[in-house]
PDB file of N, CA and C in Angstrom:
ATOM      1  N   UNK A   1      10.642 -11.314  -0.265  1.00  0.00           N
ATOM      2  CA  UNK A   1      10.261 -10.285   0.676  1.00  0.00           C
ATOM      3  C   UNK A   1       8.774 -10.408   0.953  1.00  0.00           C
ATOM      4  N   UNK A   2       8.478 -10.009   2.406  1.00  0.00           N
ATOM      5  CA  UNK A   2       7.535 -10.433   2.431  1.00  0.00           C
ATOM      6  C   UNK A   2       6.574  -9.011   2.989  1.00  0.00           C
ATOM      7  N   UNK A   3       5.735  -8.459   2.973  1.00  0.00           N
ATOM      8  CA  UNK A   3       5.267  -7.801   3.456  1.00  0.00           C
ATOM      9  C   UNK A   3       4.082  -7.437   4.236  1.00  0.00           C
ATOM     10  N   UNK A   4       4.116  -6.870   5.352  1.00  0.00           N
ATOM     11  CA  UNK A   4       2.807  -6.990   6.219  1.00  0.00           C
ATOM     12  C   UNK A   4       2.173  -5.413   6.807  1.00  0.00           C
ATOM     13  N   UNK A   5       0.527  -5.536   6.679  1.00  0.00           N
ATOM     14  CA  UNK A   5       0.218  -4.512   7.034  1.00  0.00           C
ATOM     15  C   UNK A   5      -0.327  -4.218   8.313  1.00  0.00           C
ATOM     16  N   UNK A   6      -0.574  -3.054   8.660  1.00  0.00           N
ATOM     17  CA  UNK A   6      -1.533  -2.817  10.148  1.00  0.00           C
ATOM     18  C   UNK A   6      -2.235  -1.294  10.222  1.00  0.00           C
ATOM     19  N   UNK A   7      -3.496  -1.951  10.614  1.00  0.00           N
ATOM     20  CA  UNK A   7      -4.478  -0.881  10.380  1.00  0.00           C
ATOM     21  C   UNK A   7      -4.078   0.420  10.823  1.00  0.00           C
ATOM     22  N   UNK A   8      -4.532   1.915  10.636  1.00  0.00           N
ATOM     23  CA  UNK A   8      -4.360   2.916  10.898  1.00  0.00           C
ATOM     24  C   UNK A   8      -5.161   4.262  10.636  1.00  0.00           C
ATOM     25  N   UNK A   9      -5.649   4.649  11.494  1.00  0.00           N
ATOM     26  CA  UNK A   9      -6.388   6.023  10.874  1.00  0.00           C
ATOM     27  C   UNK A   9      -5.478   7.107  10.489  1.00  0.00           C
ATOM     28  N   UNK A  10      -5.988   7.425   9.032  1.00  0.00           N
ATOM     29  CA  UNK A  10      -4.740   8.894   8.474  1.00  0.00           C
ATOM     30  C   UNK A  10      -6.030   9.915   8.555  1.00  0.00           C
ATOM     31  N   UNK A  11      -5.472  10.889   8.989  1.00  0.00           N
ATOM     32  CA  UNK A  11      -5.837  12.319   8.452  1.00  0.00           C
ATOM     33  C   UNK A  11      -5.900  13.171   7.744  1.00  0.00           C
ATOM     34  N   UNK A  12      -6.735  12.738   6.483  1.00  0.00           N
ATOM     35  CA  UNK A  12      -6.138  13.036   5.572  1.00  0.00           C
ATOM     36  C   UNK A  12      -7.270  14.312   5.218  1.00  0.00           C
ATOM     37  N   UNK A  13      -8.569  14.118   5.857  1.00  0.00           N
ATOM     38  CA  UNK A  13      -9.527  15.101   5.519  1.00  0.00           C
ATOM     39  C   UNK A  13     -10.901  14.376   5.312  1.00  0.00           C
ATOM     40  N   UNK A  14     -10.657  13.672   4.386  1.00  0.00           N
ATOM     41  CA  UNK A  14     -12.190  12.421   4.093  1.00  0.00           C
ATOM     42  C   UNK A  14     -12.212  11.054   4.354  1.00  0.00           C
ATOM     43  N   UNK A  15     -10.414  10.128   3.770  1.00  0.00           N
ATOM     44  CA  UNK A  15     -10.321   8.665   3.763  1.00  0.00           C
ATOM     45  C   UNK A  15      -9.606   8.170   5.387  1.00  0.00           C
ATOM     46  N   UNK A  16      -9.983   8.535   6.211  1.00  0.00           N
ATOM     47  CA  UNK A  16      -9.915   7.723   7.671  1.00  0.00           C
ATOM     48  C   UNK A  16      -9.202   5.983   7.418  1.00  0.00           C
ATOM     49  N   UNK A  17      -9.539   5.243   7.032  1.00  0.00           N
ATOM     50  CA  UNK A  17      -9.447   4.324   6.941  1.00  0.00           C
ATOM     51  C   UNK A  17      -8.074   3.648   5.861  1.00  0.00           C
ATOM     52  N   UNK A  18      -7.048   3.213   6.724  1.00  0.00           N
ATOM     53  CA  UNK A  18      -5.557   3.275   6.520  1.00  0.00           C
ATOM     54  C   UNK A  18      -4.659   2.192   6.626  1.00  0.00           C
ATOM     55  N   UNK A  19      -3.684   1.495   5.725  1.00  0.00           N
ATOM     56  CA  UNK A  19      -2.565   0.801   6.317  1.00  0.00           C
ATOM     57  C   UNK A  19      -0.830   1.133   6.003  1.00  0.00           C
ATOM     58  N   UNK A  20      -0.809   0.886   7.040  1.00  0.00           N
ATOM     59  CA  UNK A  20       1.139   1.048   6.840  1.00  0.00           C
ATOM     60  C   UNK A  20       1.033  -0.082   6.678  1.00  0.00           C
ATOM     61  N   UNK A  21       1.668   0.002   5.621  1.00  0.00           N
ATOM     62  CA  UNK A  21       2.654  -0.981   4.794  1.00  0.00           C
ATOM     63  C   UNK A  21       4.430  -1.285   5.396  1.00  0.00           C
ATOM     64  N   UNK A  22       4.722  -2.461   5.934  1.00  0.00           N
ATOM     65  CA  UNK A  22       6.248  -2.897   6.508  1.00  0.00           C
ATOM     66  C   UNK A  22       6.680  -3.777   5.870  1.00  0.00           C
ATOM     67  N   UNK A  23       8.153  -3.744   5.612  1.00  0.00           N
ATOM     68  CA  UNK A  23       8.787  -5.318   5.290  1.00  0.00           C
ATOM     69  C   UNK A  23       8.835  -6.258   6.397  1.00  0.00           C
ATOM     70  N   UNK A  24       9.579  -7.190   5.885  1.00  0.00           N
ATOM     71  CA  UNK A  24       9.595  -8.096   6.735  1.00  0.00           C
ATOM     72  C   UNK A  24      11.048  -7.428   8.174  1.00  0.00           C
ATOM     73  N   UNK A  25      11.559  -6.914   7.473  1.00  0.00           N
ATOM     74  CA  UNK A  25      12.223  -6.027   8.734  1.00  0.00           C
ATOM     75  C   UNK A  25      11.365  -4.614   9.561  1.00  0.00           C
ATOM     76  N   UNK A  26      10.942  -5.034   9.547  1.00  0.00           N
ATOM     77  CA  UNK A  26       9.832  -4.069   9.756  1.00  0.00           C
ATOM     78  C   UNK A  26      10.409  -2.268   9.525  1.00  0.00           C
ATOM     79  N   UNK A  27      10.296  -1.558   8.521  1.00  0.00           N
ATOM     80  CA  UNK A  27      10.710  -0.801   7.857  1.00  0.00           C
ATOM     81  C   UNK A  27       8.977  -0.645   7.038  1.00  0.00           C
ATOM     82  N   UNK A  28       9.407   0.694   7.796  1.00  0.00           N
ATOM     83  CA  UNK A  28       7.842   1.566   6.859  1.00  0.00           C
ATOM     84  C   UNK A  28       8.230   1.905   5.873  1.00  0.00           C
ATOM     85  N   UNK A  29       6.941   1.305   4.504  1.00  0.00           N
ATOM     86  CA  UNK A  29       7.476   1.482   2.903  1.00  0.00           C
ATOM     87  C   UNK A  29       6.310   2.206   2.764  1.00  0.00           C
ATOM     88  N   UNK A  30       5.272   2.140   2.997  1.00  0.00           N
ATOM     89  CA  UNK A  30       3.990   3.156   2.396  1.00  0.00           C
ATOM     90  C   UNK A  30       3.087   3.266   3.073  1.00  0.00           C
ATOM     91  N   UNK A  31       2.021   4.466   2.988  1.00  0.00           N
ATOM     92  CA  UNK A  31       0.923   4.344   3.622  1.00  0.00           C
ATOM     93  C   UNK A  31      -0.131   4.113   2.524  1.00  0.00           C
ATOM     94  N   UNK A  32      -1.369   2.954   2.730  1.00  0.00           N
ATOM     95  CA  UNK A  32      -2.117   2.990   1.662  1.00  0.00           C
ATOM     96  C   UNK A  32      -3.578   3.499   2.659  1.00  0.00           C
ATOM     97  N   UNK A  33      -4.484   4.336   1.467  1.00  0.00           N
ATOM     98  CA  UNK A  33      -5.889   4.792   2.238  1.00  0.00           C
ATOM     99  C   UNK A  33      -6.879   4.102   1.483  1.00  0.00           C
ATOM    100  N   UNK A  34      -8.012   3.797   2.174  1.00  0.00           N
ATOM    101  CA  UNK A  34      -9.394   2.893   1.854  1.00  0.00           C
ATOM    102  C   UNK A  34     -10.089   4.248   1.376  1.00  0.00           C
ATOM    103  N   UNK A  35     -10.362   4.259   0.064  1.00  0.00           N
ATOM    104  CA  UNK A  35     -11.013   5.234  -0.628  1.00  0.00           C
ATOM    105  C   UNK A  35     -12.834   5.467  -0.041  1.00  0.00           C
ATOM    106  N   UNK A  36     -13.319   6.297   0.278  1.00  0.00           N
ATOM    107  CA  UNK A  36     -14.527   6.568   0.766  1.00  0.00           C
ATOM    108  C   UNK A  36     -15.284   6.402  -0.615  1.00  0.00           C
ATOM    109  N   UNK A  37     -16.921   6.253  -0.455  1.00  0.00           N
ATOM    110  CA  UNK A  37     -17.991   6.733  -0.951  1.00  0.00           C
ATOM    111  C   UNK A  37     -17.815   8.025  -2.262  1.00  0.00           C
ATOM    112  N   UNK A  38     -17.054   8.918  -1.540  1.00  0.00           N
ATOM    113  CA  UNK A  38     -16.974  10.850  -1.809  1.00  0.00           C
ATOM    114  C   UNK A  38     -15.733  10.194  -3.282  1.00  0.00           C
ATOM    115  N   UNK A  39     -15.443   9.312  -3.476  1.00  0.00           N
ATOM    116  CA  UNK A  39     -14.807   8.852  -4.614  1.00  0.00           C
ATOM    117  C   UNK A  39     -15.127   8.269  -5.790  1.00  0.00           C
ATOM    118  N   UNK A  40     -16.498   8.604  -5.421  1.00  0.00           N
ATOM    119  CA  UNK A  40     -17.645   7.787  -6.419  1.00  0.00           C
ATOM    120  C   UNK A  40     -17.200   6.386  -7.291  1.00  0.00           C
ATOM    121  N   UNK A  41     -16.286   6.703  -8.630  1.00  0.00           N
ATOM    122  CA  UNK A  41     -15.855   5.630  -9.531  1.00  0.00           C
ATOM    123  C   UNK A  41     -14.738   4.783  -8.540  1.00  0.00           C
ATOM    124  N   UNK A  42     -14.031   5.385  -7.559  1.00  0.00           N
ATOM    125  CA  UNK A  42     -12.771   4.701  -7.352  1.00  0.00           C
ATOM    126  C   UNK A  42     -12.892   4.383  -5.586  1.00  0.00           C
ATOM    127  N   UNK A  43     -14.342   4.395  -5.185  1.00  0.00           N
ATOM    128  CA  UNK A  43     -14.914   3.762  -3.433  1.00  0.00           C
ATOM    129  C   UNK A  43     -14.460   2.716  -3.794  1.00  0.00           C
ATOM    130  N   UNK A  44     -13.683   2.234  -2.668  1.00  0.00           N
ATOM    131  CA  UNK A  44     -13.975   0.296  -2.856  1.00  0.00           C
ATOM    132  C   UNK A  44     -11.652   0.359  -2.283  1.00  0.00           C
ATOM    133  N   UNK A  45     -11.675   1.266  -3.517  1.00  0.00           N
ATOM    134  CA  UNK A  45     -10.056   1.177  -3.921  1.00  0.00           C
ATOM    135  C   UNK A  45      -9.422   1.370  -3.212  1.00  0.00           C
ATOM    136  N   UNK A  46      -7.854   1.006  -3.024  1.00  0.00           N
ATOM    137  CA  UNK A  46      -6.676   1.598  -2.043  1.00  0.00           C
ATOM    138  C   UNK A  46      -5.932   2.283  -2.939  1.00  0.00           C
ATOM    139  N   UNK A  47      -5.442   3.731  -2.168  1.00  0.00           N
ATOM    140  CA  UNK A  47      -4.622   4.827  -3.115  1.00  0.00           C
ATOM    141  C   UNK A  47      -3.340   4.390  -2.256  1.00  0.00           C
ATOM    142  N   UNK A  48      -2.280   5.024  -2.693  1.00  0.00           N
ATOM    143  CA  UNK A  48      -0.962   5.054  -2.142  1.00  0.00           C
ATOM    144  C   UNK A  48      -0.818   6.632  -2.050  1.00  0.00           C
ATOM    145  N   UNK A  49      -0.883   6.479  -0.113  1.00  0.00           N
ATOM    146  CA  UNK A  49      -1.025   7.835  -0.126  1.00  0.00           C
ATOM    147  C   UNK A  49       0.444   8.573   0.110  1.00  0.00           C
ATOM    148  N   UNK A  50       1.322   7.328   0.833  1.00  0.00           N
ATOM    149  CA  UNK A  50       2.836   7.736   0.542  1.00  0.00           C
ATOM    150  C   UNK A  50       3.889   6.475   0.258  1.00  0.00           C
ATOM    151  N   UNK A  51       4.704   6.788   0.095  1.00  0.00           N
ATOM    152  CA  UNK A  51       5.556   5.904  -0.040  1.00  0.00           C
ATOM    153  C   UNK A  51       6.538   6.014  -0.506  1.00  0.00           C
ATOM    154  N   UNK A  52       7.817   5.436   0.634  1.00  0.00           N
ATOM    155  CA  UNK A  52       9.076   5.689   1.220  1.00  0.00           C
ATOM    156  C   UNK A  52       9.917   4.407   0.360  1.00  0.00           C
ATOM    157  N   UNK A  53      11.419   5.636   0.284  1.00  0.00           N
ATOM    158  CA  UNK A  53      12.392   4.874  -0.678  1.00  0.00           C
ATOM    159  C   UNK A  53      11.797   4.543  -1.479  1.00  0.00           C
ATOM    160  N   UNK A  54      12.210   3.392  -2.261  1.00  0.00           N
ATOM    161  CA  UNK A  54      11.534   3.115  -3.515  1.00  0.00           C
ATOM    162  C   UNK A  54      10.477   2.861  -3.715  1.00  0.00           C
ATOM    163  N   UNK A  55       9.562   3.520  -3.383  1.00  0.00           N
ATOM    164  CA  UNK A  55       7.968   3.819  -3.564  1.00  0.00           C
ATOM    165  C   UNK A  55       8.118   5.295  -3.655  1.00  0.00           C
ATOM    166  N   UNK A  56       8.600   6.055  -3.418  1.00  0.00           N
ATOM    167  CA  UNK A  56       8.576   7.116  -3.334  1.00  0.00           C
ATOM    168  C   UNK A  56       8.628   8.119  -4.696  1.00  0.00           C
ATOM    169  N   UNK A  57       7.923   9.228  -4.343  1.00  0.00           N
ATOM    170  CA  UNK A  57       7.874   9.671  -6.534  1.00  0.00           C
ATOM    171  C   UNK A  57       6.427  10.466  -6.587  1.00  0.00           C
ATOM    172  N   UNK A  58       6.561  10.469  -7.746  1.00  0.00           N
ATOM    173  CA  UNK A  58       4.859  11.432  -8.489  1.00  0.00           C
ATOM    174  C   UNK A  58       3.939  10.247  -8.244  1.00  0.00           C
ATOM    175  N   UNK A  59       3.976   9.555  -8.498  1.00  0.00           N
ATOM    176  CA  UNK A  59       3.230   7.945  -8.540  1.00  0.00           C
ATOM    177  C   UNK A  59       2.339   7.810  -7.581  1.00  0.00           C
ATOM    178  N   UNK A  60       1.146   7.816  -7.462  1.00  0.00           N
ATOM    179  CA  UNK A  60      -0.075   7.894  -6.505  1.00  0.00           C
ATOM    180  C   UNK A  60      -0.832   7.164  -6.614  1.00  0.00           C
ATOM    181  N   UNK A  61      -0.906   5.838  -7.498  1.00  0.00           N
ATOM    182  CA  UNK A  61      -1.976   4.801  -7.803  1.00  0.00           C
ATOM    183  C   UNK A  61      -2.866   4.240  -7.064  1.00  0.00           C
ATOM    184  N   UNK A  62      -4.108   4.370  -7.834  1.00  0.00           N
ATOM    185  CA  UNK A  62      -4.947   3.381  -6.845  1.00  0.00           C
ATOM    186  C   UNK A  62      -4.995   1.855  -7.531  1.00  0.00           C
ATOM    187  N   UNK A  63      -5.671   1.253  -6.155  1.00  0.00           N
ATOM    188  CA  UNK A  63      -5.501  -0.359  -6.775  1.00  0.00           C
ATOM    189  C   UNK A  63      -6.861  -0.707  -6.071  1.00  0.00           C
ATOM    190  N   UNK A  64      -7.305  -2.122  -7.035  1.00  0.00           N
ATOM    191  CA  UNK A  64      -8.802  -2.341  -7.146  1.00  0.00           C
ATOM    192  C   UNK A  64      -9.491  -2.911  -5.635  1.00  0.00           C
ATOM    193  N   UNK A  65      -7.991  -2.938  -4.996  1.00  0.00           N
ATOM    194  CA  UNK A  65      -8.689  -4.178  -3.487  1.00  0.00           C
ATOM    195  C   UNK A  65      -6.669  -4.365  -2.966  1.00  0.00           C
ATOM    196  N   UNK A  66      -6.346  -4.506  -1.719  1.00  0.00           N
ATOM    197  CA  UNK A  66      -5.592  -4.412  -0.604  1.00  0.00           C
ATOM    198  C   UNK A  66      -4.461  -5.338  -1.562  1.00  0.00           C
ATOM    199  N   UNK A  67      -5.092  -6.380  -1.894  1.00  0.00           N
ATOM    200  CA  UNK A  67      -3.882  -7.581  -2.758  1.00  0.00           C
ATOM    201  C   UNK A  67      -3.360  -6.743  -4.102  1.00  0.00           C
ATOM    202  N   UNK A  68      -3.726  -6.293  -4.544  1.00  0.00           N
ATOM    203  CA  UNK A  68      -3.102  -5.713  -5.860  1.00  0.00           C
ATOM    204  C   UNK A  68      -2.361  -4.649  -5.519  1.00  0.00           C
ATOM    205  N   UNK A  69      -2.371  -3.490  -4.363  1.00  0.00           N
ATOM    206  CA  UNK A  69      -1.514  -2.835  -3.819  1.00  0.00           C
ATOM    207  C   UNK A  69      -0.147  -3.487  -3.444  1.00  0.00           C
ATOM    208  N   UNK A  70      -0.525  -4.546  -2.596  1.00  0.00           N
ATOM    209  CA  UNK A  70       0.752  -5.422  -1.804  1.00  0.00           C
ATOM    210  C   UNK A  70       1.414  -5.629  -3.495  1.00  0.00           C
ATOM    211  N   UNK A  71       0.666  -6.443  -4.261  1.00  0.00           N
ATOM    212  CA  UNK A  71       1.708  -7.002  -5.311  1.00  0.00           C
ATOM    213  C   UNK A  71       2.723  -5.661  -5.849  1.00  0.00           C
ATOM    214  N   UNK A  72       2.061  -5.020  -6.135  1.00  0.00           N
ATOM    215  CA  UNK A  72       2.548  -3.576  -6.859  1.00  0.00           C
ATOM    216  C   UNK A  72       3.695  -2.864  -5.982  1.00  0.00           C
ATOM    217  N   UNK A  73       3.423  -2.951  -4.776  1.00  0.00           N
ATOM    218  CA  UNK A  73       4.360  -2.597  -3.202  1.00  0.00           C
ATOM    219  C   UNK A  73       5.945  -3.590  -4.110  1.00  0.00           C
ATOM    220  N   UNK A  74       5.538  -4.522  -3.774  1.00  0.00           N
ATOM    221  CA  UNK A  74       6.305  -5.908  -3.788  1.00  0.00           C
ATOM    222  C   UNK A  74       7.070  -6.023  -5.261  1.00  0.00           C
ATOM    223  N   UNK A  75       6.547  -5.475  -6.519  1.00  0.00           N
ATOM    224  CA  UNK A  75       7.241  -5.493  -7.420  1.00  0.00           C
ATOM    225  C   UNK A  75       8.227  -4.295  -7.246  1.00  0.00           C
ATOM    226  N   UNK A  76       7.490  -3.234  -7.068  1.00  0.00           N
ATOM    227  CA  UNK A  76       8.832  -2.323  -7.232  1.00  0.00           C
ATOM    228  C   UNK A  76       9.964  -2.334  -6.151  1.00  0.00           C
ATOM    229  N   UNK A  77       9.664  -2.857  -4.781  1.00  0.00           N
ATOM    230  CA  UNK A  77      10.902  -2.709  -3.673  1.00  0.00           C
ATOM    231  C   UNK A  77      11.472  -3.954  -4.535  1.00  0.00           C
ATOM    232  N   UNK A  78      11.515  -5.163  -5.722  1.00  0.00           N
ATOM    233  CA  UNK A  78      12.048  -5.864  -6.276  1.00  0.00           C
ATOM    234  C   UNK A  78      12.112  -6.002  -7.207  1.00  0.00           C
ATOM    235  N   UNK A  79      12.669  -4.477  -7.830  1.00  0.00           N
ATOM    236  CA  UNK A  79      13.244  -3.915  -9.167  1.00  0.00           C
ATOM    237  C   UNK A  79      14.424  -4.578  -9.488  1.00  0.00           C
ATOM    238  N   UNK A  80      14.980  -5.450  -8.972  1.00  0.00           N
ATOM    239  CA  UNK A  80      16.381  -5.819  -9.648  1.00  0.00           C
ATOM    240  C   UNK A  80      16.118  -6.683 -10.515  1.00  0.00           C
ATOM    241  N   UNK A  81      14.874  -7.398 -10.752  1.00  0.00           N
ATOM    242  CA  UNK A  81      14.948  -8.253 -11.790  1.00  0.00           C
ATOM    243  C   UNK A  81      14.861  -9.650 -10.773  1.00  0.00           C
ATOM    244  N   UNK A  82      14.441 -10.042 -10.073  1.00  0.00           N
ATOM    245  CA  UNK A  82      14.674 -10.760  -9.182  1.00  0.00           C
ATOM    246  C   UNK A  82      13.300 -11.364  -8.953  1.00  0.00           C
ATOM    247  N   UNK A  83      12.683 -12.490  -9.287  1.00  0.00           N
ATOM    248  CA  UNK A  83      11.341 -12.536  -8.962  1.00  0.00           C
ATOM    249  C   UNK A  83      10.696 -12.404  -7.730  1.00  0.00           C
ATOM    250  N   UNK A  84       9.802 -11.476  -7.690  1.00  0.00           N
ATOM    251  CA  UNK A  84       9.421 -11.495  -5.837  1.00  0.00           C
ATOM    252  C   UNK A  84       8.290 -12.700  -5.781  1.00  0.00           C
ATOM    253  N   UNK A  85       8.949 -13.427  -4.410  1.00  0.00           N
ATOM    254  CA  UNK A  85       7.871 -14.437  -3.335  1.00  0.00           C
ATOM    255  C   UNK A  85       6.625 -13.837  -3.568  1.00  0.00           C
ATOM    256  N   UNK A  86       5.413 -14.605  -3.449  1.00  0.00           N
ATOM    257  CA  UNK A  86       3.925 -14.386  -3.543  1.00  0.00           C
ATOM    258  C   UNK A  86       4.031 -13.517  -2.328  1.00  0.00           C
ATOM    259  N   UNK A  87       3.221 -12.341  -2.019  1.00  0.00           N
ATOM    260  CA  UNK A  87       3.019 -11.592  -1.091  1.00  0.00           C
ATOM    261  C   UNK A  87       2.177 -12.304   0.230  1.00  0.00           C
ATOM    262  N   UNK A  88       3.211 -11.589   1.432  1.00  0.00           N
ATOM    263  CA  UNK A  88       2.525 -12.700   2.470  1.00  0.00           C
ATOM    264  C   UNK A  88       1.918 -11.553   3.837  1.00  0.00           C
ATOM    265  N   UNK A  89       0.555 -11.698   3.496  1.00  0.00           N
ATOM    266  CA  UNK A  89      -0.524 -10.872   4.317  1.00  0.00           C
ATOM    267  C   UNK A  89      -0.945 -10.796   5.293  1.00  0.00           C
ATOM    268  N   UNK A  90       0.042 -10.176   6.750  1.00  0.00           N
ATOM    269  CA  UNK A  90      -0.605 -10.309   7.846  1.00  0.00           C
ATOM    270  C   UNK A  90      -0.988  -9.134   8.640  1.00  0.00           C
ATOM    271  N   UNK A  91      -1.878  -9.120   8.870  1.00  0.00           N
ATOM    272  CA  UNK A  91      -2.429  -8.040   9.568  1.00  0.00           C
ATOM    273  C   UNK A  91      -2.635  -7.993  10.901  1.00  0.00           C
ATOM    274  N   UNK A  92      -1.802  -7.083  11.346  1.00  0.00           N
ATOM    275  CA  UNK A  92      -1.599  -6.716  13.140  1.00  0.00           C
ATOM    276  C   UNK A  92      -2.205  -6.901  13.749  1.00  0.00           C
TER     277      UNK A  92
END
């Protein structure tokens, strides 16, 4: 599975800066936000600000930079035990 993102502004109040997350069928799995400044320890990071079907849950993680989100995306929509393909990154 392969997954691809495209930029987006969310409204979230402070983090403007956004991607939906799609499979390769293009099927919206998450929205991730570019953490601001106002986050002091965790600026830099992408949070998972939602995420649909199996992303979906209490689970709100941030990740250190855009690639470690995708992997993390990519392991859990390939919970069966099934090794997932290297994540493949294209942006709209």
């Amino acid at each position: 599975m392969s997954l691809t993102v495209e930029p987006v502004r969310v409204a979230n109040g402070s983090d403007e800066e956004g991607m939906l997350v799609f499979t390769d069928q293009r099927r919206l799995v998450a929205v991730l936000t570019h953490l601001s400044h106002e986050h002091e320890e965790g600026a830099g990071h992408w949070y998972l600000e939602a995420g649909f079907g199996r992303l979906d849950g209490p689970n709100h993680p941030t990740f250190p930079n855009l690639e470690a989100a995708l992997d993390w995306l990519t392991q859990r929509l390939n919970m069966r035990g099934i090794q997932p393909p290297p994540v493949g990154l294209v942006v709209c």
